[in-house]
C-alpha atoms as a PDB file:
ATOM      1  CA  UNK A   1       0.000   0.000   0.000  1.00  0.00           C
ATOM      2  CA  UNK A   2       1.356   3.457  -1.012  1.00  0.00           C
ATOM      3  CA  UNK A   3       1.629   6.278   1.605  1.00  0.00           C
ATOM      4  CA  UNK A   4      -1.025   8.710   1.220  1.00  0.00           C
ATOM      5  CA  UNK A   5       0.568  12.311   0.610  1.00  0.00           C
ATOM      6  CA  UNK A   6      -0.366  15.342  -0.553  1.00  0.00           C
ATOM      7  CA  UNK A   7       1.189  18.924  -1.953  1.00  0.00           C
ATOM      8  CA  UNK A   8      -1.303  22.241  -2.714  1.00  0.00           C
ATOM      9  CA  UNK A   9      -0.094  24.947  -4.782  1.00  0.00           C
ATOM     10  CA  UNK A  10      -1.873  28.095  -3.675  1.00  0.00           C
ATOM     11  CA  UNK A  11      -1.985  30.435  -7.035  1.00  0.00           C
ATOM     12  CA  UNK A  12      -2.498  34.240  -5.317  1.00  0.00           C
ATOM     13  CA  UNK A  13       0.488  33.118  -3.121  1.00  0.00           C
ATOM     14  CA  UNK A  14       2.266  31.512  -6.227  1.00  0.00           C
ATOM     15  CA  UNK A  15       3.462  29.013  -3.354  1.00  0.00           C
ATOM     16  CA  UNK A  16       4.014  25.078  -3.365  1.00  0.00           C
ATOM     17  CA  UNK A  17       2.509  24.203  -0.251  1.00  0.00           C
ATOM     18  CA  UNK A  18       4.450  20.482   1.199  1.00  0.00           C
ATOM     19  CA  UNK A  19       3.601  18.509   4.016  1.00  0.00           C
ATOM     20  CA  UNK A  20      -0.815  18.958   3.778  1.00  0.00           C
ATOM     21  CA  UNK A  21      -3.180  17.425   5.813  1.00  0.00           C
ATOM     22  CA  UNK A  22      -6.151  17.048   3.957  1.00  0.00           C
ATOM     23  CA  UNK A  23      -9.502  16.890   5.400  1.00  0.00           C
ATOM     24  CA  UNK A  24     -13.375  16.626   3.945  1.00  0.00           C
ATOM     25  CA  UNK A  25     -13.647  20.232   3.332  1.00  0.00           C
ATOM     26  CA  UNK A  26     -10.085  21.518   3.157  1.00  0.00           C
ATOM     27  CA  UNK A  27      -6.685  21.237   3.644  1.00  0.00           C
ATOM     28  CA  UNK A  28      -3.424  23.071   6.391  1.00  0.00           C
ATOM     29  CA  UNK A  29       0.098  23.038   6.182  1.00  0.00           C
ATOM     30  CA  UNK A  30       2.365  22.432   9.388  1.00  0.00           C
ATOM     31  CA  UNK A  31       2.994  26.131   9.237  1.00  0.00           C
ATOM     32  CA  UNK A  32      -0.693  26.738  10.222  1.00  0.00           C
ATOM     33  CA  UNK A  33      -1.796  28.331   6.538  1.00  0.00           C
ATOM     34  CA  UNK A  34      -5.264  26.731   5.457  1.00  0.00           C
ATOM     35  CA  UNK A  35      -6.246  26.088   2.079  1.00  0.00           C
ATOM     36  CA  UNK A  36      -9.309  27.636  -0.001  1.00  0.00           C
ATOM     37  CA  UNK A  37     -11.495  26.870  -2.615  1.00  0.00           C
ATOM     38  CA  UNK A  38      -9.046  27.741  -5.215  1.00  0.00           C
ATOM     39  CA  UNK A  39      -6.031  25.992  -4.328  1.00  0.00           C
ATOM     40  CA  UNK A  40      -5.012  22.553  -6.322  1.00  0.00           C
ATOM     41  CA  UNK A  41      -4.471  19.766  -3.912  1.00  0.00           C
ATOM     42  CA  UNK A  42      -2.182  17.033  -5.807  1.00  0.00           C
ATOM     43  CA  UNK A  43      -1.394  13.470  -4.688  1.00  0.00           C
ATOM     44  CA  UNK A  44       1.559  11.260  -4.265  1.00  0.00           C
ATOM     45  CA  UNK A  45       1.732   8.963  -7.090  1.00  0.00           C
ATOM     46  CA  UNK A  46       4.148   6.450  -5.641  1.00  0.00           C
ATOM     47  CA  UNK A  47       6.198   7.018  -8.201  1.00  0.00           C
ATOM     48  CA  UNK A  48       9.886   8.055  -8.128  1.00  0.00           C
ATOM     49  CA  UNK A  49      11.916  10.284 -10.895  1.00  0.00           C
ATOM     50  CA  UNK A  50      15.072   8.787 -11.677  1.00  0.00           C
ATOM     51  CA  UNK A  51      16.505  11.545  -9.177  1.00  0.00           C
ATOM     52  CA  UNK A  52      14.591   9.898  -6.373  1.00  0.00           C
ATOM     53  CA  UNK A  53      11.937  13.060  -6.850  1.00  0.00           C
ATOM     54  CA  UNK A  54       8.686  12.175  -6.100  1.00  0.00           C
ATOM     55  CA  UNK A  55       6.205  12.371  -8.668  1.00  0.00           C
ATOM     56  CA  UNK A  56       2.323  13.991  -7.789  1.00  0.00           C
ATOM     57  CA  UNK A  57      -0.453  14.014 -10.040  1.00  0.00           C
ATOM     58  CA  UNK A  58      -0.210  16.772 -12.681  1.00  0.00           C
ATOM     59  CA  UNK A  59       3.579  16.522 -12.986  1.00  0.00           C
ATOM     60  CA  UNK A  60       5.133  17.290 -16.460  1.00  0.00           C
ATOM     61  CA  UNK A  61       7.437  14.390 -17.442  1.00  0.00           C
ATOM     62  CA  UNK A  62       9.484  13.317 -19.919  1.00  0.00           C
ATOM     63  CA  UNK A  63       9.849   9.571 -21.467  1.00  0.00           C
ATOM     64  CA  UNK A  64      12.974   9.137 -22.993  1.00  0.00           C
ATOM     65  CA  UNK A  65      14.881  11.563 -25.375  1.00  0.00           C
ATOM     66  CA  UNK A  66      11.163  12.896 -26.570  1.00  0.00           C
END
């Protein structure tokens, strides 16, 4: 079973938010700032880049030498 992790990016802000606890109706930080309606929540994939990066939903990759 994958670990269940999120990341927000908060677009007034222009901020990646790390380290979200997400919960029915929104979502905080460990620095006490609280998501709104207009902030993207994205999930851990599992996946890793070949750096070891983790790779969330809505990442831009690229496959090969494309």
């Amino acid at each position: 079973m994958r670990e269940l992790k999120f990341r927000a990016w908060h677009p007034n802000l222009r901020r990646m938010f790390y380290t979200c606890r997400v919960g029915p109706h929104d979502w905080a930080n460990d620095s006490g700032h609280y998501g709104g309606e207009h902030d993207t929540l994205m999930q851990f994939t599992g996946l890793l880049d070949k750096h070891g990066k983790e790779i969330y939903e809505s990442d831009i990759i690229r496959l090969g030498g494309i």
